[in-house]
C-alpha atoms as a PDB file:
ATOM      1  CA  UNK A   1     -26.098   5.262  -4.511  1.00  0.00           C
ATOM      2  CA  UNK A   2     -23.433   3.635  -2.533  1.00  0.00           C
ATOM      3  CA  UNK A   3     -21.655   1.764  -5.648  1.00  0.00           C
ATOM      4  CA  UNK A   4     -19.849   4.943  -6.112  1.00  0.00           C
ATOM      5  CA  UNK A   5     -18.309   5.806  -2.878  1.00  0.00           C
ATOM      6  CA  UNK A   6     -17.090   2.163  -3.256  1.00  0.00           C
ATOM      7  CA  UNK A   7     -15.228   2.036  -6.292  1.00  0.00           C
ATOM      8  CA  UNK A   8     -13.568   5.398  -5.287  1.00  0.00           C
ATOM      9  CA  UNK A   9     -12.312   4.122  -1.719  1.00  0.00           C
ATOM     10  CA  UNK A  10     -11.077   0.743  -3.300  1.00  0.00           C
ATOM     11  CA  UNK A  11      -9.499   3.004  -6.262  1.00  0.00           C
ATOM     12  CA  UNK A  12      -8.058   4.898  -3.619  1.00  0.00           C
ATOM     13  CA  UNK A  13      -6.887   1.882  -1.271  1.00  0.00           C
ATOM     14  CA  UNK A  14      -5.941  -0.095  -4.254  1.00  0.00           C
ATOM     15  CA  UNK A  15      -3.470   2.608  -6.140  1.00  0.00           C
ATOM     16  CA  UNK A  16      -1.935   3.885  -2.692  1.00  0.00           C
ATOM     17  CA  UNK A  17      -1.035   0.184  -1.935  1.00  0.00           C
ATOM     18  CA  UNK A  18      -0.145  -0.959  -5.530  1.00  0.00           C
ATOM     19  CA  UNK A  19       2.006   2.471  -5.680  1.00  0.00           C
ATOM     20  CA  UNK A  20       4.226   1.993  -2.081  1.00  0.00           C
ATOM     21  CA  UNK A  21       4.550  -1.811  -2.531  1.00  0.00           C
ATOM     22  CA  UNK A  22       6.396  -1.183  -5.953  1.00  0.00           C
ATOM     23  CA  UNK A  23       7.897   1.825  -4.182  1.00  0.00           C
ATOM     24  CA  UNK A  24       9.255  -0.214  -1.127  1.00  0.00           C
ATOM     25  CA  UNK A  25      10.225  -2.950  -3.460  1.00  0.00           C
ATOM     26  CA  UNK A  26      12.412  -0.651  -5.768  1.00  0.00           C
ATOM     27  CA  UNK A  27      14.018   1.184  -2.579  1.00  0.00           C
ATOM     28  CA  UNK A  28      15.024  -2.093  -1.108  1.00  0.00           C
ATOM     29  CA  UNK A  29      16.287  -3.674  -4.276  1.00  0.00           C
ATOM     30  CA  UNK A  30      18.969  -0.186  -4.642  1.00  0.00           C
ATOM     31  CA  UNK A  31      19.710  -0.942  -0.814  1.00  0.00           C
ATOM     32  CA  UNK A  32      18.456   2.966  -0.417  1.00  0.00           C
ATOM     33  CA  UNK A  33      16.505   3.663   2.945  1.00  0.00           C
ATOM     34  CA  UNK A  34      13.082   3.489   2.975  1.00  0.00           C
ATOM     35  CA  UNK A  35      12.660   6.000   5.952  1.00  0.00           C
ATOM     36  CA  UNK A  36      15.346   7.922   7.148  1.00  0.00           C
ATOM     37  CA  UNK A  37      16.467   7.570  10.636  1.00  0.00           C
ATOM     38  CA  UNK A  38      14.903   4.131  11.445  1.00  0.00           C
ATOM     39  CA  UNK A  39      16.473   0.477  10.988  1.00  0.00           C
ATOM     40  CA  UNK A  40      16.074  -0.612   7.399  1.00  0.00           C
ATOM     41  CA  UNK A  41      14.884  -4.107   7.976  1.00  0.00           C
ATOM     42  CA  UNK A  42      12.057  -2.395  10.091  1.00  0.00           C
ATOM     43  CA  UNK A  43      10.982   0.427   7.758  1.00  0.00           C
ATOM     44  CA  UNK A  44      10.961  -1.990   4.717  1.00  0.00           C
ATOM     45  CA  UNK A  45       9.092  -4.423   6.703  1.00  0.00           C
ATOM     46  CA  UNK A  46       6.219  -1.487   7.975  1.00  0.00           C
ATOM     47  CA  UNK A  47       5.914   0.253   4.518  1.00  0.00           C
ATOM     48  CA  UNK A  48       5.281  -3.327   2.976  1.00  0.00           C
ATOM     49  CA  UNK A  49       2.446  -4.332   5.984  1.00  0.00           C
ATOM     50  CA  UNK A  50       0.627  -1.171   5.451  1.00  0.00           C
ATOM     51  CA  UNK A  51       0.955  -1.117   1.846  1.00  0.00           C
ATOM     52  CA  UNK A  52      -0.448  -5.338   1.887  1.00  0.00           C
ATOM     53  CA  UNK A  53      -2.927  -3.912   4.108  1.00  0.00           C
ATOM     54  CA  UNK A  54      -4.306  -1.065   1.996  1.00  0.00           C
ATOM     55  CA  UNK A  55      -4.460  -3.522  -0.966  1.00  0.00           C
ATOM     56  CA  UNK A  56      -7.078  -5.569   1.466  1.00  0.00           C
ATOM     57  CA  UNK A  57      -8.567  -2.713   2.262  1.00  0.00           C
ATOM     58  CA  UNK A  58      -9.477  -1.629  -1.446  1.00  0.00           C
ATOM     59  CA  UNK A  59     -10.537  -5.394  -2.425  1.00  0.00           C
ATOM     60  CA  UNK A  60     -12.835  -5.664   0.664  1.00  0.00           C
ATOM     61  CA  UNK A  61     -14.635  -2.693  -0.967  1.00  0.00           C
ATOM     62  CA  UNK A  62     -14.378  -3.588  -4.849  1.00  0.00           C
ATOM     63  CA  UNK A  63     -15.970  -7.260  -3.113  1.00  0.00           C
ATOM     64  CA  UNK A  64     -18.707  -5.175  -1.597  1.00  0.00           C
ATOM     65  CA  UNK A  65     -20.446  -3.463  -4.642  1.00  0.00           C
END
């Protein structure tokens, strides 16, 4: 019963944090902003925590089924 709600929330985790690391990556590499308003080296650095974090996140729950 609880495999399911699993492999969603590591789906989940794991495509939102694949999908803003390549995101981040690609914004930085064009030397575009990656928030507007806010020093670059700190919004790159942020988007790429929480995106490394969110990848965590979804293997801690693909580990736990």
């Amino acid at each position: 019963m609880e495999r399911g709600p699993a492999i969603f929330a590591g789906a989940v985790f794991a495509l939102f944090g694949g999908g803003l690391l390549v995101w981040t990556a690609a914004r930085v590499r064009q030397r575009r902003p990656v928030a507007h308003g806010v020093s670059p080296v700190a919004s790159a650095t942020l988007a790429s925590l929480v995106s490394v974090i969110a990848l965590i996140v979804g293997t801690w729950c693909f580990s736990r089924l």
